[in-house]
PDB file of N, CA and C in Angstrom:
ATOM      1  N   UNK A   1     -23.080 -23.192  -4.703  1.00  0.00           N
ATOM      2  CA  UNK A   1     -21.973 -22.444  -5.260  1.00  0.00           C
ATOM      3  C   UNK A   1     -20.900 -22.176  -4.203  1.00  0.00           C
ATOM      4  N   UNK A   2     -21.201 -21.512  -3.192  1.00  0.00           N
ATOM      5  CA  UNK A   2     -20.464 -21.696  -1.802  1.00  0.00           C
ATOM      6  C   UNK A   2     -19.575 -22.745  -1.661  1.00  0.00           C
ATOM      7  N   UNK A   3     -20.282 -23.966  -1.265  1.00  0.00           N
ATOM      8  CA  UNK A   3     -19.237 -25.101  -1.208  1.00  0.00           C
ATOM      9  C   UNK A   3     -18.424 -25.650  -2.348  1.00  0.00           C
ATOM     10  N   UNK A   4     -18.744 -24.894  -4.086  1.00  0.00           N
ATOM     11  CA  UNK A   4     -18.200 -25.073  -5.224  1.00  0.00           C
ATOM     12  C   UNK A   4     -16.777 -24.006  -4.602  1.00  0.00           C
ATOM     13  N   UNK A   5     -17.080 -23.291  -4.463  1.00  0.00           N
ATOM     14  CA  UNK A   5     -15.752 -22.405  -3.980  1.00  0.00           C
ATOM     15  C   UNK A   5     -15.216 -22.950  -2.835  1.00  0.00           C
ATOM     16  N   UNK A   6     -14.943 -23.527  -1.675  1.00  0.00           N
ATOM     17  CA  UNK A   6     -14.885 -23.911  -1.051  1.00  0.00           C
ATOM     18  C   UNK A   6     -13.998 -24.434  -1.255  1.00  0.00           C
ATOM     19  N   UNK A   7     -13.970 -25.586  -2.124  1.00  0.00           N
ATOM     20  CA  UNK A   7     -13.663 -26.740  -2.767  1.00  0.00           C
ATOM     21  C   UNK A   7     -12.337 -26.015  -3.618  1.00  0.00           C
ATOM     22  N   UNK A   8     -12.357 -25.208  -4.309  1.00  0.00           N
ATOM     23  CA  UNK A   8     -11.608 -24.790  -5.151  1.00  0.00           C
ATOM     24  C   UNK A   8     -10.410 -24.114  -4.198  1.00  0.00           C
ATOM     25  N   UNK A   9     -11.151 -23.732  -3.303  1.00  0.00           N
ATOM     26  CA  UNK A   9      -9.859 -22.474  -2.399  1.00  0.00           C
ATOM     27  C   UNK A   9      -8.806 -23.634  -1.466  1.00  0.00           C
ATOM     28  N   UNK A  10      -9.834 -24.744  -1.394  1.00  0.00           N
ATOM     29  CA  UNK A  10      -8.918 -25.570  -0.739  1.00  0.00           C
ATOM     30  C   UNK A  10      -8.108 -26.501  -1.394  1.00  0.00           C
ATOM     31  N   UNK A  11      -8.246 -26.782  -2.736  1.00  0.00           N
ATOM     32  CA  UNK A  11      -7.613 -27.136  -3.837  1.00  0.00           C
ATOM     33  C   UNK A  11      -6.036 -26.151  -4.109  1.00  0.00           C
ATOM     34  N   UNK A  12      -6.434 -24.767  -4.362  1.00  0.00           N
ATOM     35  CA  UNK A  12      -5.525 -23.824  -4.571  1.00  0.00           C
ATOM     36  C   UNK A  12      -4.540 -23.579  -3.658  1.00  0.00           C
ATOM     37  N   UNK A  13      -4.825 -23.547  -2.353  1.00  0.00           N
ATOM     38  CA  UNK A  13      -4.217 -23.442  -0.716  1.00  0.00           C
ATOM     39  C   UNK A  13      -3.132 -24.678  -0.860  1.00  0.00           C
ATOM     40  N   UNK A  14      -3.540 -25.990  -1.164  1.00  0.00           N
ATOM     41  CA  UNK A  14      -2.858 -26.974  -1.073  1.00  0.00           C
ATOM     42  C   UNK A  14      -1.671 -26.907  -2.437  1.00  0.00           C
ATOM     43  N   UNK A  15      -2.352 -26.478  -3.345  1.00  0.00           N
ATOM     44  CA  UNK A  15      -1.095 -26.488  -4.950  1.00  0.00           C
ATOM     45  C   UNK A  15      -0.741 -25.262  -4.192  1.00  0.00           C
ATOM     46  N   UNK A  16      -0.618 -24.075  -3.808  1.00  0.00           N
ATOM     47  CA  UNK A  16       0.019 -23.257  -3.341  1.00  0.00           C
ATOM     48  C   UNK A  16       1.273 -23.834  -2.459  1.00  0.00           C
ATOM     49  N   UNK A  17       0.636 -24.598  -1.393  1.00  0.00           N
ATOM     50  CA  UNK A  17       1.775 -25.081  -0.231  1.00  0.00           C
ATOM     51  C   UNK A  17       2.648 -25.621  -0.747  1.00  0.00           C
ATOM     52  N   UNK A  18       2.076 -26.708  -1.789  1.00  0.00           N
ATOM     53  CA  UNK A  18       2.961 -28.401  -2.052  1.00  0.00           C
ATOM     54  C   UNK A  18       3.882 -27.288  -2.857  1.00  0.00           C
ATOM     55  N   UNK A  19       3.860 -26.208  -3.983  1.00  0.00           N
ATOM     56  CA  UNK A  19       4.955 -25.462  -4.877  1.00  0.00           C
ATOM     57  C   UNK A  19       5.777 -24.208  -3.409  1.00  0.00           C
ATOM     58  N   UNK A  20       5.035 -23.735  -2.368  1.00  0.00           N
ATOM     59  CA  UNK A  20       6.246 -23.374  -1.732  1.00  0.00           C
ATOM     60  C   UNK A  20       7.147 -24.473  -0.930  1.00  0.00           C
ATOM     61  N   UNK A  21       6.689 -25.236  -0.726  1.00  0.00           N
ATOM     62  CA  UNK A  21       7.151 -26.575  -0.089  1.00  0.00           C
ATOM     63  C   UNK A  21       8.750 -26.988  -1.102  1.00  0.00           C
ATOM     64  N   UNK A  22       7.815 -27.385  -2.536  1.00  0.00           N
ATOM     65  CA  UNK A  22       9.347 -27.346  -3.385  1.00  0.00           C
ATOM     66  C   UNK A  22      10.068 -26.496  -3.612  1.00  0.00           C
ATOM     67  N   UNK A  23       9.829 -25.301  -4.105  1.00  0.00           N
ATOM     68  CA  UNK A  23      10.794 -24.173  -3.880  1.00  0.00           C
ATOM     69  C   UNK A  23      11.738 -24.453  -2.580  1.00  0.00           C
ATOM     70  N   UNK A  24      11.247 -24.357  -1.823  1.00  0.00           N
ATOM     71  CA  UNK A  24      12.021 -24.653  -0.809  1.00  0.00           C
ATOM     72  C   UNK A  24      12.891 -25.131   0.061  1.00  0.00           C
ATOM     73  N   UNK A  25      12.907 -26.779  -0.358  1.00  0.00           N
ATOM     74  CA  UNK A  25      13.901 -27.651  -1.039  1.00  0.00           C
ATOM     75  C   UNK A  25      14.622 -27.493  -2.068  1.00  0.00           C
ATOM     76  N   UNK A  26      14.237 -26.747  -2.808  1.00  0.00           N
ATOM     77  CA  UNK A  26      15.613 -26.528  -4.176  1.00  0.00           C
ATOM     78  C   UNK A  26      16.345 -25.256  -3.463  1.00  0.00           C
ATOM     79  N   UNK A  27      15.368 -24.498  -3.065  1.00  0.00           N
ATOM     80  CA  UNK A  27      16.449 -23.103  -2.367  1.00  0.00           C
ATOM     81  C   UNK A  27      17.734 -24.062  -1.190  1.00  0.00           C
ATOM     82  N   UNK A  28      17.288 -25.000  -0.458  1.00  0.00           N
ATOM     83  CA  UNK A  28      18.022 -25.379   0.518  1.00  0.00           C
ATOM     84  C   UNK A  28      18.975 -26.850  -0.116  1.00  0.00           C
ATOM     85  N   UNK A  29      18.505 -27.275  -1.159  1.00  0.00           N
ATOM     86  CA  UNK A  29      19.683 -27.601  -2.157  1.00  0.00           C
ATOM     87  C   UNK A  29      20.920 -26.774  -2.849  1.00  0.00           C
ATOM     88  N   UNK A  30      20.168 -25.361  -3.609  1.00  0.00           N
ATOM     89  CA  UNK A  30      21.160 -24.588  -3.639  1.00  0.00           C
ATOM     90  C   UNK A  30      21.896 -23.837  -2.960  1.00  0.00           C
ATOM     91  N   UNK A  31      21.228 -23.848  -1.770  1.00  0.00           N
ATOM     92  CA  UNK A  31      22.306 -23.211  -0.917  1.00  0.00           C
ATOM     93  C   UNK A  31      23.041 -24.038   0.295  1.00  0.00           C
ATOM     94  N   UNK A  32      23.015 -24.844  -0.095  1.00  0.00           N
ATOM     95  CA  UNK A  32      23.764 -25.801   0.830  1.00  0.00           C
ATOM     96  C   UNK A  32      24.442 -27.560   0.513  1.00  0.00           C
ATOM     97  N   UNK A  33      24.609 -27.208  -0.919  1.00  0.00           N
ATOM     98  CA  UNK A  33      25.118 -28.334  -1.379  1.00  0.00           C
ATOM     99  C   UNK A  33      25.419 -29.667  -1.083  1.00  0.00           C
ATOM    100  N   UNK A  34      26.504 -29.572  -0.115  1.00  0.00           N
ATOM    101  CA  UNK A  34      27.385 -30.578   0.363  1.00  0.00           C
ATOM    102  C   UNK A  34      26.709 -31.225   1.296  1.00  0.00           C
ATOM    103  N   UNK A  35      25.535 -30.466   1.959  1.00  0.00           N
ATOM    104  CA  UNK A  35      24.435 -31.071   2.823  1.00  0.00           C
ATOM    105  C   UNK A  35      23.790 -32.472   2.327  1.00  0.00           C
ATOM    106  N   UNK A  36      23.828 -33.426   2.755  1.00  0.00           N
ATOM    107  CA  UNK A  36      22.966 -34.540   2.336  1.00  0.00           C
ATOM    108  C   UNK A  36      22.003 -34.482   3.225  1.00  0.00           C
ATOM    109  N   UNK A  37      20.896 -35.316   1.917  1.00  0.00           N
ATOM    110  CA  UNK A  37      19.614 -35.457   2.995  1.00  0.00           C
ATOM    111  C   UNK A  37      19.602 -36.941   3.354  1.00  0.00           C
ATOM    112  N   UNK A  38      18.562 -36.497   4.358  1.00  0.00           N
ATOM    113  CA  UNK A  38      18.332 -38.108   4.679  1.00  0.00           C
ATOM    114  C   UNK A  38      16.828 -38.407   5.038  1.00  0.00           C
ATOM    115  N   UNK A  39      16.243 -39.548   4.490  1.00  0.00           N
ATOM    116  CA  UNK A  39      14.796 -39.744   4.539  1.00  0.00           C
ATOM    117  C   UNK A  39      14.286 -40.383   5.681  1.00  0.00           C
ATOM    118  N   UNK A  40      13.046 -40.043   6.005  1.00  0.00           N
ATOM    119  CA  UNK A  40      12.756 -40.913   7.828  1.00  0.00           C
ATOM    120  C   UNK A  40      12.899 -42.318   7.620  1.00  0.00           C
ATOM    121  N   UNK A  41      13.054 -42.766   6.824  1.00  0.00           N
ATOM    122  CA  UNK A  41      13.411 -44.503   6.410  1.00  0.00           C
ATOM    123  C   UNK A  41      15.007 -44.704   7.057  1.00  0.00           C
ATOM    124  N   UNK A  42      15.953 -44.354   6.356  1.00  0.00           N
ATOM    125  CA  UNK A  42      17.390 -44.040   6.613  1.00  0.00           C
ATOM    126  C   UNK A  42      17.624 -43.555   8.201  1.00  0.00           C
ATOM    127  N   UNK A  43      16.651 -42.664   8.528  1.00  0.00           N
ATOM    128  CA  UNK A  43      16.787 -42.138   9.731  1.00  0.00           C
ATOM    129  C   UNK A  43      16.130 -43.328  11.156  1.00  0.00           C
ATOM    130  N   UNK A  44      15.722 -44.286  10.581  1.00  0.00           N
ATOM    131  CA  UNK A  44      15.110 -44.899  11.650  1.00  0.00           C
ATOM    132  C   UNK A  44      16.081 -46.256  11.209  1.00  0.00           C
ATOM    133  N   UNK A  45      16.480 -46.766  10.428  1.00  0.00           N
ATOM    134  CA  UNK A  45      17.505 -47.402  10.588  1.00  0.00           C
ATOM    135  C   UNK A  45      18.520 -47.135  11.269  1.00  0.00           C
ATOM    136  N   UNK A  46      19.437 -45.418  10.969  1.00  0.00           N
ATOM    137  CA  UNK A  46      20.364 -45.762  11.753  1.00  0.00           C
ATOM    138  C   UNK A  46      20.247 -45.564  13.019  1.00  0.00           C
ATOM    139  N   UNK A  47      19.287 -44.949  13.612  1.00  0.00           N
ATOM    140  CA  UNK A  47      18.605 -45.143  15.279  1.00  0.00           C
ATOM    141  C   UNK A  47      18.335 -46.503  15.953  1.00  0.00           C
ATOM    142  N   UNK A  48      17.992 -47.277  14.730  1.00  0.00           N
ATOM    143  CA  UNK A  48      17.672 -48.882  15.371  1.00  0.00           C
ATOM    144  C   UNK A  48      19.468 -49.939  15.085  1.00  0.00           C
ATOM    145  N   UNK A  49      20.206 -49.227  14.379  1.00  0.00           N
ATOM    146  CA  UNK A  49      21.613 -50.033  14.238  1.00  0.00           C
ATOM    147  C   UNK A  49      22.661 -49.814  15.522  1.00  0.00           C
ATOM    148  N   UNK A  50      22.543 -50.675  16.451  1.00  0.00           N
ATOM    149  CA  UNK A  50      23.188 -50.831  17.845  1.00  0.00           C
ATOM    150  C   UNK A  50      25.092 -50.317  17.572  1.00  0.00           C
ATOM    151  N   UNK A  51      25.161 -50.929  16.072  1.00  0.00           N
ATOM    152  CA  UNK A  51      26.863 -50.461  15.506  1.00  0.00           C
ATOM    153  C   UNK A  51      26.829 -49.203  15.256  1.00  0.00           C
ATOM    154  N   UNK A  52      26.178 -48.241  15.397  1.00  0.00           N
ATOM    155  CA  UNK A  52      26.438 -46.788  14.676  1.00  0.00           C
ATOM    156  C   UNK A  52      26.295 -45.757  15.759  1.00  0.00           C
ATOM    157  N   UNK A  53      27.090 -44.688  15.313  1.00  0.00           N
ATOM    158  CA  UNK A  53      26.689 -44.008  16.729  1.00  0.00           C
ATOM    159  C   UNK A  53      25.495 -42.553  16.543  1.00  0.00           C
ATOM    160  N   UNK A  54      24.543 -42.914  17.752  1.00  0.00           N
ATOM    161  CA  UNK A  54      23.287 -42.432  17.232  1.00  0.00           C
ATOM    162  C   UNK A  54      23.551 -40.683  16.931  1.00  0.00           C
ATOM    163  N   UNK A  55      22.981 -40.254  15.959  1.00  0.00           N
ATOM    164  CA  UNK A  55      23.287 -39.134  15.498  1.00  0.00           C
ATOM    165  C   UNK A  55      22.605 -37.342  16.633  1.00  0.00           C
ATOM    166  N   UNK A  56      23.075 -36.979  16.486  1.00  0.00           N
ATOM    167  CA  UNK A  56      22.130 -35.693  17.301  1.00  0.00           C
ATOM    168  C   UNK A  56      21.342 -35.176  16.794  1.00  0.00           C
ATOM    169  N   UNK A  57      20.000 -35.020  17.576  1.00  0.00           N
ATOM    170  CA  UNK A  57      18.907 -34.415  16.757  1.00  0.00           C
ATOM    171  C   UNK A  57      18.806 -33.730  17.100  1.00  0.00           C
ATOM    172  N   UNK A  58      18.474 -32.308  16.722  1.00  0.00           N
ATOM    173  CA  UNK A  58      18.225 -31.080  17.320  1.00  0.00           C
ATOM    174  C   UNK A  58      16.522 -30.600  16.957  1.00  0.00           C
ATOM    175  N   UNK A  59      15.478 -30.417  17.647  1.00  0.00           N
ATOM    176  CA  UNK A  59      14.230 -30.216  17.335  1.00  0.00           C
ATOM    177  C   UNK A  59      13.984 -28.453  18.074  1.00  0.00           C
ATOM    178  N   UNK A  60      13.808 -27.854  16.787  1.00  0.00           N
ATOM    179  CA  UNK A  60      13.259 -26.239  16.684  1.00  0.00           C
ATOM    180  C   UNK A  60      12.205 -26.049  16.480  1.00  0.00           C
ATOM    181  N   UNK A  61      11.298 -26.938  16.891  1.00  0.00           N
ATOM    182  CA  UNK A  61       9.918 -26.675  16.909  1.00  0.00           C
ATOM    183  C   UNK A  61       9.489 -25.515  18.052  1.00  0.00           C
ATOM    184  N   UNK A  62       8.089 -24.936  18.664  1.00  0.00           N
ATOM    185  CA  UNK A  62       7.959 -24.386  20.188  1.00  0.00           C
ATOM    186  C   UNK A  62       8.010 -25.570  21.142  1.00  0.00           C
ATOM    187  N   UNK A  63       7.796 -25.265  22.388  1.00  0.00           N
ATOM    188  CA  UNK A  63       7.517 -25.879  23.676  1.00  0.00           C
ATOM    189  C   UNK A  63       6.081 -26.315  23.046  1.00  0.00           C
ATOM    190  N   UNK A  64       5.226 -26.324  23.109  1.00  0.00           N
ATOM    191  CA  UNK A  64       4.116 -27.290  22.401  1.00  0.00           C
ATOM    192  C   UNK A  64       3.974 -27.473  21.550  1.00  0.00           C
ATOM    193  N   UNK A  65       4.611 -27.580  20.453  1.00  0.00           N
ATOM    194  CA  UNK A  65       4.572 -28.297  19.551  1.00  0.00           C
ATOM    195  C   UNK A  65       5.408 -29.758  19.854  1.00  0.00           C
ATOM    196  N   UNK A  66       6.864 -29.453  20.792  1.00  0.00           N
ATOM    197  CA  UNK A  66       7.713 -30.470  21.622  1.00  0.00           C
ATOM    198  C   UNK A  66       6.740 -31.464  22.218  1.00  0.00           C
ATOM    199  N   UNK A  67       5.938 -30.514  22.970  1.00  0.00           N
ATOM    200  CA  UNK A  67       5.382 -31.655  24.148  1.00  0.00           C
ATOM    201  C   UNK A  67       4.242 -32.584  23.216  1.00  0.00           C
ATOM    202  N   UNK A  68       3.762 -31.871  22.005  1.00  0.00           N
ATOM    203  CA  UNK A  68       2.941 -33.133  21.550  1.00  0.00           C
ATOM    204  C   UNK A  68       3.645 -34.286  20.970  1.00  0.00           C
ATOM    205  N   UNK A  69       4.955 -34.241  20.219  1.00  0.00           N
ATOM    206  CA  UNK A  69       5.441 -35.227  19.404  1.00  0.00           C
ATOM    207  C   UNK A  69       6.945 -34.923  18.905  1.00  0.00           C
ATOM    208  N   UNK A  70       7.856 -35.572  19.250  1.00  0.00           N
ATOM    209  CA  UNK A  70       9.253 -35.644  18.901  1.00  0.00           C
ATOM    210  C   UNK A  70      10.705 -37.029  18.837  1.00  0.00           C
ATOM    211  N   UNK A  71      10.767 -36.987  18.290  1.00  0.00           N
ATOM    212  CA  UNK A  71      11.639 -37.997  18.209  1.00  0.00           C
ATOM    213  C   UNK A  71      11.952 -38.339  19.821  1.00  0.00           C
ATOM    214  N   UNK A  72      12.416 -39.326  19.890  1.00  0.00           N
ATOM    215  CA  UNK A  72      12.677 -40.040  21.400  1.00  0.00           C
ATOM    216  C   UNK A  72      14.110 -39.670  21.777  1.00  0.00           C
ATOM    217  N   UNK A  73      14.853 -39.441  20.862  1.00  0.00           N
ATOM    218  CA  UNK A  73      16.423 -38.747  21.736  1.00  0.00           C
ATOM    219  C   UNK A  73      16.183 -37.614  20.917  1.00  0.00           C
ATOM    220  N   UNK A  74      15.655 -36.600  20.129  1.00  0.00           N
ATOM    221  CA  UNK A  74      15.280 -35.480  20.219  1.00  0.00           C
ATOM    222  C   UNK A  74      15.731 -34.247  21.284  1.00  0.00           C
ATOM    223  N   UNK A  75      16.694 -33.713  21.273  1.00  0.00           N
ATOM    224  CA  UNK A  75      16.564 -32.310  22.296  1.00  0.00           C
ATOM    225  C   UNK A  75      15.976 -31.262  21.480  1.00  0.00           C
ATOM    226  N   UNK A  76      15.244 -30.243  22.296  1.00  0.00           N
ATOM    227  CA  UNK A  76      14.382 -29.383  21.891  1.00  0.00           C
ATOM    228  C   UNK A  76      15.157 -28.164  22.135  1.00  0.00           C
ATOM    229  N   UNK A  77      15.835 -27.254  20.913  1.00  0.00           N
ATOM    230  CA  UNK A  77      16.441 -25.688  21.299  1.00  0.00           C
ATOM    231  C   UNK A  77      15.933 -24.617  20.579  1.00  0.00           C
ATOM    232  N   UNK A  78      16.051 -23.610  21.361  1.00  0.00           N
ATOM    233  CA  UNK A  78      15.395 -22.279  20.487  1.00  0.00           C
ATOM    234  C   UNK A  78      15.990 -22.012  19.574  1.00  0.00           C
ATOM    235  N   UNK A  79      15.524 -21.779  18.248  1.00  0.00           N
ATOM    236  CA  UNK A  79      16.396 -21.378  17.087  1.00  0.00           C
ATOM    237  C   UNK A  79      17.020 -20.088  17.244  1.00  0.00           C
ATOM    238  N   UNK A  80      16.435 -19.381  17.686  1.00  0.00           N
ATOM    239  CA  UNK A  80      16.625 -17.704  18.058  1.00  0.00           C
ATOM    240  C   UNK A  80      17.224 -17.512  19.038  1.00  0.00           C
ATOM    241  N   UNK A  81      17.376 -18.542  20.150  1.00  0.00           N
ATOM    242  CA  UNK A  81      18.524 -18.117  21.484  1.00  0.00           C
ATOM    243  C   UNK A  81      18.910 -19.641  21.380  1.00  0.00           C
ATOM    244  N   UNK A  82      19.883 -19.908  20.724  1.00  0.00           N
ATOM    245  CA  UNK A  82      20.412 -21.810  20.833  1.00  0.00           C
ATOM    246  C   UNK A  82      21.386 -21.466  22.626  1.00  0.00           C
ATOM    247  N   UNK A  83      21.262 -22.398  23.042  1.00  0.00           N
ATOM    248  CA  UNK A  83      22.413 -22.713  24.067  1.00  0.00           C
ATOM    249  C   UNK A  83      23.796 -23.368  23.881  1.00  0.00           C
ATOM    250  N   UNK A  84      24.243 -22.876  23.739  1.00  0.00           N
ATOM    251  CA  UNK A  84      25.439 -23.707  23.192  1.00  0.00           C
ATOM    252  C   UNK A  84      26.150 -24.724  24.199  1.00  0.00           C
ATOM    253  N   UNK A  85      25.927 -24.092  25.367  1.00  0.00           N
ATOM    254  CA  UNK A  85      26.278 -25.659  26.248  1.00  0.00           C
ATOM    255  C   UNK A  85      25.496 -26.462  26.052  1.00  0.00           C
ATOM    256  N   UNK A  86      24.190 -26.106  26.220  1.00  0.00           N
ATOM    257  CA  UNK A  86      23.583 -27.567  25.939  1.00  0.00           C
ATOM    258  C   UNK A  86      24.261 -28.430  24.961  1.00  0.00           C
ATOM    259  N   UNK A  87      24.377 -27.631  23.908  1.00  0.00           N
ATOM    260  CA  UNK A  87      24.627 -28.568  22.788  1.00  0.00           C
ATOM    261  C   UNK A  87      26.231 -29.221  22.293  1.00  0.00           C
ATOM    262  N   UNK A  88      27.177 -28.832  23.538  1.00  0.00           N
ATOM    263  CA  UNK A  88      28.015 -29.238  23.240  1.00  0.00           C
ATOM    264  C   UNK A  88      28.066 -30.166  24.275  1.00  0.00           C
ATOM    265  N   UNK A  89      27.188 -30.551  25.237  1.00  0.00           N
ATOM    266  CA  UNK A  89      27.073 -31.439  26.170  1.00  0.00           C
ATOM    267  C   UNK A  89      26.425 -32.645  25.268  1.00  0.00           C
ATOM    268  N   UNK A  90      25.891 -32.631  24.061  1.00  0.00           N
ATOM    269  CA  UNK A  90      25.327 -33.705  23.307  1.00  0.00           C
ATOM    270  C   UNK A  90      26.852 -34.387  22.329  1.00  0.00           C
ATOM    271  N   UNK A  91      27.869 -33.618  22.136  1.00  0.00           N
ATOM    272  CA  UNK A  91      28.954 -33.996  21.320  1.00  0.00           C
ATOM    273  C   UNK A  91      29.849 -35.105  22.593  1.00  0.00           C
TER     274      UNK A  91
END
């Protein structure tokens, strides 16, 4: 019975996430319209198109979450204290 529940909580945890997950995307659809998205497909094309000019990525993850995995021109800034030189040294 244990692992019958188990089973269920981790079922529920996941339909929980995947519906705040969408909410969440429609909140950041409605509130930001004019924003287009763009899919990691699109996004690794125009990184690999030598004619385009490569876009700025900004990564708000922590310092370890950075050091395990990030895009390769990726800069890493605090959401809560941004630097703004840094980031106008990327324009």
């Amino acid at each position: 019975m244990k692992s019958e529940n188990s089973t269920i909580d981790k079922r529920f945890n996941h339909c929980a996430v995947n519906l705040l997950f969408r909410l969440l995307k429609l909140w950041i659809r409605v509130q930001f319209p004019t924003v287009r998205s763009l899919s990691t497909q699109d996004l690794d094309r125009w990184l690999q198109d030598p004619d385009k000019t490569p876009p700025i990525l900004l990564d708000v993850r922590t310092v370890p979450e950075f050091k395990v995995s990030h895009l390769k021109t990726a800069q890493r800034t605090d959401p809560k204290d941004p630097n703004i030189q840094t980031a106008e040294t990327l324009l």
